[in-house]
C-alpha atoms as a PDB file:
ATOM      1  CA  UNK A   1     236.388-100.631 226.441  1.00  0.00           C
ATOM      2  CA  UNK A   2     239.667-102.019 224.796  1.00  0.00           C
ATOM      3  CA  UNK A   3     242.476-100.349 223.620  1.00  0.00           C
ATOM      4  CA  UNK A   4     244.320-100.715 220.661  1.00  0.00           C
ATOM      5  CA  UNK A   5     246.994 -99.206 218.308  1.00  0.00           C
ATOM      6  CA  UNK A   6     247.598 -99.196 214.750  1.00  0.00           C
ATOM      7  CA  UNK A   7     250.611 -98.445 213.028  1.00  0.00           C
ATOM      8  CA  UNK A   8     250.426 -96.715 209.575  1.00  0.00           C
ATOM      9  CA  UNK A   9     253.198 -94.862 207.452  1.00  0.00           C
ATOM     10  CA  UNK A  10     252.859 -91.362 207.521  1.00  0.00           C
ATOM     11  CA  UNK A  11     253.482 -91.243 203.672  1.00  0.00           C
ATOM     12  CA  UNK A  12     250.483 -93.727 202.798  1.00  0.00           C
ATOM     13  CA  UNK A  13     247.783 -92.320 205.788  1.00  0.00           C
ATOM     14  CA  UNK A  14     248.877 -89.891 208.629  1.00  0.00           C
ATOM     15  CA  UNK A  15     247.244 -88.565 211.455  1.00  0.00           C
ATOM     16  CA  UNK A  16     246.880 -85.177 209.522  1.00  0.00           C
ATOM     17  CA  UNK A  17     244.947 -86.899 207.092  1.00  0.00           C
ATOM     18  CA  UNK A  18     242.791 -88.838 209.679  1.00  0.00           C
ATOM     19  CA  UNK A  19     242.231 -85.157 210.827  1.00  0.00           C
ATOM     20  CA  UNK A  20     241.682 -83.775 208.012  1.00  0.00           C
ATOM     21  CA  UNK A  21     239.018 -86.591 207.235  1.00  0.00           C
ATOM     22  CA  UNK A  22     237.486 -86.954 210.289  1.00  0.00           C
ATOM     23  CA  UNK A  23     236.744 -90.381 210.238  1.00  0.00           C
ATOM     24  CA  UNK A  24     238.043 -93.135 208.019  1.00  0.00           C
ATOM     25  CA  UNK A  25     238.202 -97.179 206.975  1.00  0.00           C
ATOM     26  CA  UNK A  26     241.178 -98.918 208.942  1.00  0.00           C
ATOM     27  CA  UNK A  27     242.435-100.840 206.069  1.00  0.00           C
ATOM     28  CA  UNK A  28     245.117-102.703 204.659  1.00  0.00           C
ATOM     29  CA  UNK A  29     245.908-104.863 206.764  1.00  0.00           C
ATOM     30  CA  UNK A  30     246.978-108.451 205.483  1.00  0.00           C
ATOM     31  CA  UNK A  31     248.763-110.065 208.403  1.00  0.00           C
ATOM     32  CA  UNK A  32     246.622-112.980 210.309  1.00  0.00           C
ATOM     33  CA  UNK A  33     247.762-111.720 214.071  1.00  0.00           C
ATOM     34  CA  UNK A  34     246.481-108.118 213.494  1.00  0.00           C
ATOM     35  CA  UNK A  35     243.481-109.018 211.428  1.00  0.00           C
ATOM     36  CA  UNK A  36     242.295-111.366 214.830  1.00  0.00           C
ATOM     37  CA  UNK A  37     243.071-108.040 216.786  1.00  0.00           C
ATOM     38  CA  UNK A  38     240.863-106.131 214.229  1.00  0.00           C
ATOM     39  CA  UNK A  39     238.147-108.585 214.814  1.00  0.00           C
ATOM     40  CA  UNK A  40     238.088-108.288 218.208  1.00  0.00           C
ATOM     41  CA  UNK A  41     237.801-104.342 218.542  1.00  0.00           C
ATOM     42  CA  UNK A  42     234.798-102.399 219.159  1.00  0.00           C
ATOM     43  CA  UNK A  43     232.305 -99.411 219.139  1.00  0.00           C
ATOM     44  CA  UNK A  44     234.114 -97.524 221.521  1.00  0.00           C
ATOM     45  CA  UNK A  45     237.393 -98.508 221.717  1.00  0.00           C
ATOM     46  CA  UNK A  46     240.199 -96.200 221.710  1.00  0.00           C
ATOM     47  CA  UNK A  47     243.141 -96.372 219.811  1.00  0.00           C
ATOM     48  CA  UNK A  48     246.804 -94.923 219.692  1.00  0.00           C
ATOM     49  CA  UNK A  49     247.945 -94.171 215.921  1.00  0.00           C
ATOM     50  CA  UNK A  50     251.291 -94.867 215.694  1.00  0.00           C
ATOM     51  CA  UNK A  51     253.456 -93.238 212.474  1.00  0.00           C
ATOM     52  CA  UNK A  52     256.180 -96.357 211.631  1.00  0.00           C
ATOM     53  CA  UNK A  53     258.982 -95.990 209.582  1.00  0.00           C
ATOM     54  CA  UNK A  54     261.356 -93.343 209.959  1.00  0.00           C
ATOM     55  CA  UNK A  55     258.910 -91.607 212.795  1.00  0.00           C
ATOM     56  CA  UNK A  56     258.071 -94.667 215.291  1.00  0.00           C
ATOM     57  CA  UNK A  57     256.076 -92.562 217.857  1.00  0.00           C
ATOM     58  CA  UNK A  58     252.451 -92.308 218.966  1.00  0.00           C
ATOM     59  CA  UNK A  59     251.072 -89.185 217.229  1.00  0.00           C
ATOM     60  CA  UNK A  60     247.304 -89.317 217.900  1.00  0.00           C
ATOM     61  CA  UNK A  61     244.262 -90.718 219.101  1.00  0.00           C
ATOM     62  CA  UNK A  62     241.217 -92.313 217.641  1.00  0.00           C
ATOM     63  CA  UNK A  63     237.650 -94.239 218.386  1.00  0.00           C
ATOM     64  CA  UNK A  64     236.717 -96.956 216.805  1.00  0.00           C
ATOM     65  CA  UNK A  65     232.905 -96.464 215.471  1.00  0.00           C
ATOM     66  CA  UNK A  66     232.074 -99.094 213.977  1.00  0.00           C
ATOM     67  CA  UNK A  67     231.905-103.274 214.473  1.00  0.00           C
ATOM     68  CA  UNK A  68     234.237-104.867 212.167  1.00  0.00           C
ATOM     69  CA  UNK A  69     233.110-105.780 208.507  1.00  0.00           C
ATOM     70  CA  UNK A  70     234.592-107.130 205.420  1.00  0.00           C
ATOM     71  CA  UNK A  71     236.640-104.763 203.744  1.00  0.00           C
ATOM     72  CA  UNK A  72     233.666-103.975 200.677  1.00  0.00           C
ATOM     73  CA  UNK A  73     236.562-103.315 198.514  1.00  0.00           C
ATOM     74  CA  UNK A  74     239.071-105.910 199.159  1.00  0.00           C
ATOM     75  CA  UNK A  75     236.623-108.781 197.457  1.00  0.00           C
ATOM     76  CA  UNK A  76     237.566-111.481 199.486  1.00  0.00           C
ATOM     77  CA  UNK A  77     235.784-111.772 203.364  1.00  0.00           C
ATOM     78  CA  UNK A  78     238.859-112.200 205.587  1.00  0.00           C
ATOM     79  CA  UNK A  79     239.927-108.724 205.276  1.00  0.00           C
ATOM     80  CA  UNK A  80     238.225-106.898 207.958  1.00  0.00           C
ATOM     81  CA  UNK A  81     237.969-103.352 208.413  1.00  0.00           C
ATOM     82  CA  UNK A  82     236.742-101.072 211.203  1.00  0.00           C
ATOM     83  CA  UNK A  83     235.598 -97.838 210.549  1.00  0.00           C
ATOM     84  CA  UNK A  84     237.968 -94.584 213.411  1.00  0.00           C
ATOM     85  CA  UNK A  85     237.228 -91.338 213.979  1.00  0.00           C
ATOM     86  CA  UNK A  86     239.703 -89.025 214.931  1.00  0.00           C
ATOM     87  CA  UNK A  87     239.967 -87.966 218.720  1.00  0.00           C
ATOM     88  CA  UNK A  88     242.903 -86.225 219.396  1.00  0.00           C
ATOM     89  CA  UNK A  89     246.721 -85.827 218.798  1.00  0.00           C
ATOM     90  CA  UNK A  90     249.270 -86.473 220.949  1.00  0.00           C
ATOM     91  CA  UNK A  91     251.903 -83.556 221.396  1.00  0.00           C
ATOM     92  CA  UNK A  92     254.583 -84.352 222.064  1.00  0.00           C
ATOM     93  CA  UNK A  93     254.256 -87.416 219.947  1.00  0.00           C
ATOM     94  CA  UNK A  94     255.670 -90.736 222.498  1.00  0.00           C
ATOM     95  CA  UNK A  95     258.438 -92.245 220.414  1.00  0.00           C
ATOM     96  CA  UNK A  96     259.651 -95.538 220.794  1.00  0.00           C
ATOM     97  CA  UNK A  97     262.575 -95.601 222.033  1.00  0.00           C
ATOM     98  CA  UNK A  98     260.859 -93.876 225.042  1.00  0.00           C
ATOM     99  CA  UNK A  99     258.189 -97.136 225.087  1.00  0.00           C
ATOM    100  CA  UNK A 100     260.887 -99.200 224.876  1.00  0.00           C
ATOM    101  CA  UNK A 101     261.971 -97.956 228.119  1.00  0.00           C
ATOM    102  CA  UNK A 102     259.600 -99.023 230.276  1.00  0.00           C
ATOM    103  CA  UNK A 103     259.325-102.427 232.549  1.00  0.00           C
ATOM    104  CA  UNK A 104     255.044-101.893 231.240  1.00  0.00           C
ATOM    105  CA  UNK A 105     255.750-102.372 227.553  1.00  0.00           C
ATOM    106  CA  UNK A 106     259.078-105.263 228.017  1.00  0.00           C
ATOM    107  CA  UNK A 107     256.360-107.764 226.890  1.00  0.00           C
ATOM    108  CA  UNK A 108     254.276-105.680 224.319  1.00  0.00           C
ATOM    109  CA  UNK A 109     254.179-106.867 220.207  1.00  0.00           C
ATOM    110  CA  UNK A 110     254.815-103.231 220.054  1.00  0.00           C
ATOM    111  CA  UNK A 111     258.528-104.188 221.244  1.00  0.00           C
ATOM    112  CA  UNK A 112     258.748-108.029 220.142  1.00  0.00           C
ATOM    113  CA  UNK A 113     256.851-107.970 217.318  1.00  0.00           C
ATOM    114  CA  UNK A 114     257.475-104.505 215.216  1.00  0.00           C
ATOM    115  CA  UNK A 115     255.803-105.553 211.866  1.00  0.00           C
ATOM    116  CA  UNK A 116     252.476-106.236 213.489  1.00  0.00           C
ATOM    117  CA  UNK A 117     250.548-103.397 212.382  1.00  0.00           C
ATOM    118  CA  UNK A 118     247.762-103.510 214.865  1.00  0.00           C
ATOM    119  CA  UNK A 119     248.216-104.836 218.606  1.00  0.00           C
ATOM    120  CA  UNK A 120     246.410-104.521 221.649  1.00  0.00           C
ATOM    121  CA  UNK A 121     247.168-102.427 224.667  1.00  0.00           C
ATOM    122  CA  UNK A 122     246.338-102.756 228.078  1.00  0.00           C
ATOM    123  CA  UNK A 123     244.592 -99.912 230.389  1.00  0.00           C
ATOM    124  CA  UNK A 124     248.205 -99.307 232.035  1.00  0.00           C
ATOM    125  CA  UNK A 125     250.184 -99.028 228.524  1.00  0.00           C
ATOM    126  CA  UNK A 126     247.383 -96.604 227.289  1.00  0.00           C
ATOM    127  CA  UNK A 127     247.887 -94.489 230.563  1.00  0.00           C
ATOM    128  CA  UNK A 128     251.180 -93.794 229.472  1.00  0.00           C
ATOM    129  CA  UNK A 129     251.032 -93.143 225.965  1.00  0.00           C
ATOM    130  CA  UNK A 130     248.316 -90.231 227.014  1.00  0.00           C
ATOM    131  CA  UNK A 131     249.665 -88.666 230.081  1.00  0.00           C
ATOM    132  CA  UNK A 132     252.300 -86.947 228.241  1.00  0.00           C
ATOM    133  CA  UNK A 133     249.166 -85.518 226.279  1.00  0.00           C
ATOM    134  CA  UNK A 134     247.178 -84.486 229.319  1.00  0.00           C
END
């Protein structure tokens, strides 16, 4: 199992909504790095949803459930999609600024890169995002 986490602005998708609809298509995203990342996720995998903007914390969890695809709306097979289902949220959510804080996430895209949208985590970053939750 792999873990991931994808950033989306609470405006356009939140974690409420992913509640609300259980399970949804992760799409959207455009950027080469993150659609690699998307390609390499699977049935199983967990992933941290992050809000961006004027939030930047972890706010919930999610499973990916399905093998990546072409998006079937996008109309053009580079833009992959994976289908999440909604796990759990995080409370209190793990803001950034906290992340940013420690030695385990100096070298993360979630600190170097902040427009990549979705990024890989290892076990140990995942660890910490969720023990505030357990």
């Amino acid at each position: 199992m792999n873990y991931w986490l994808c950033k989306t602005e609470p405006s356009v998708y939140s974690f409420d909504q992913l509640e609300a609809d259980h399970e949804t298509r992760w799409d959207g995203v455009r950027n080469a790095t993150a659609l690699i990342h998307i390609r390499a996720m699977a049935v199983g995998d967990r992933v941290v949803i992050y809000h961006s903007g004027d939030v930047r914390s972890a706010v919930g969890l999610a499973e990916v459930i399905s093998a990546p695809h072409p998006d079937p709306e996008a109309g053009d097979p580079r833009w992959t999609v994976v289908d999440v289902r909604a796990a759990k949220r995080i409370e209190p959510p793990v803001p950034l600024t906290y992340l940013k804080g420690l030695p385990e996430f100096a070298g993360s895209p979630l600190v170097r890169i902040s427009r990549l949208s979705v990024l890989p985590l290892t076990d140990e970053q995942f660890k910490l995002i969720t023990a505030v939750n357990s």
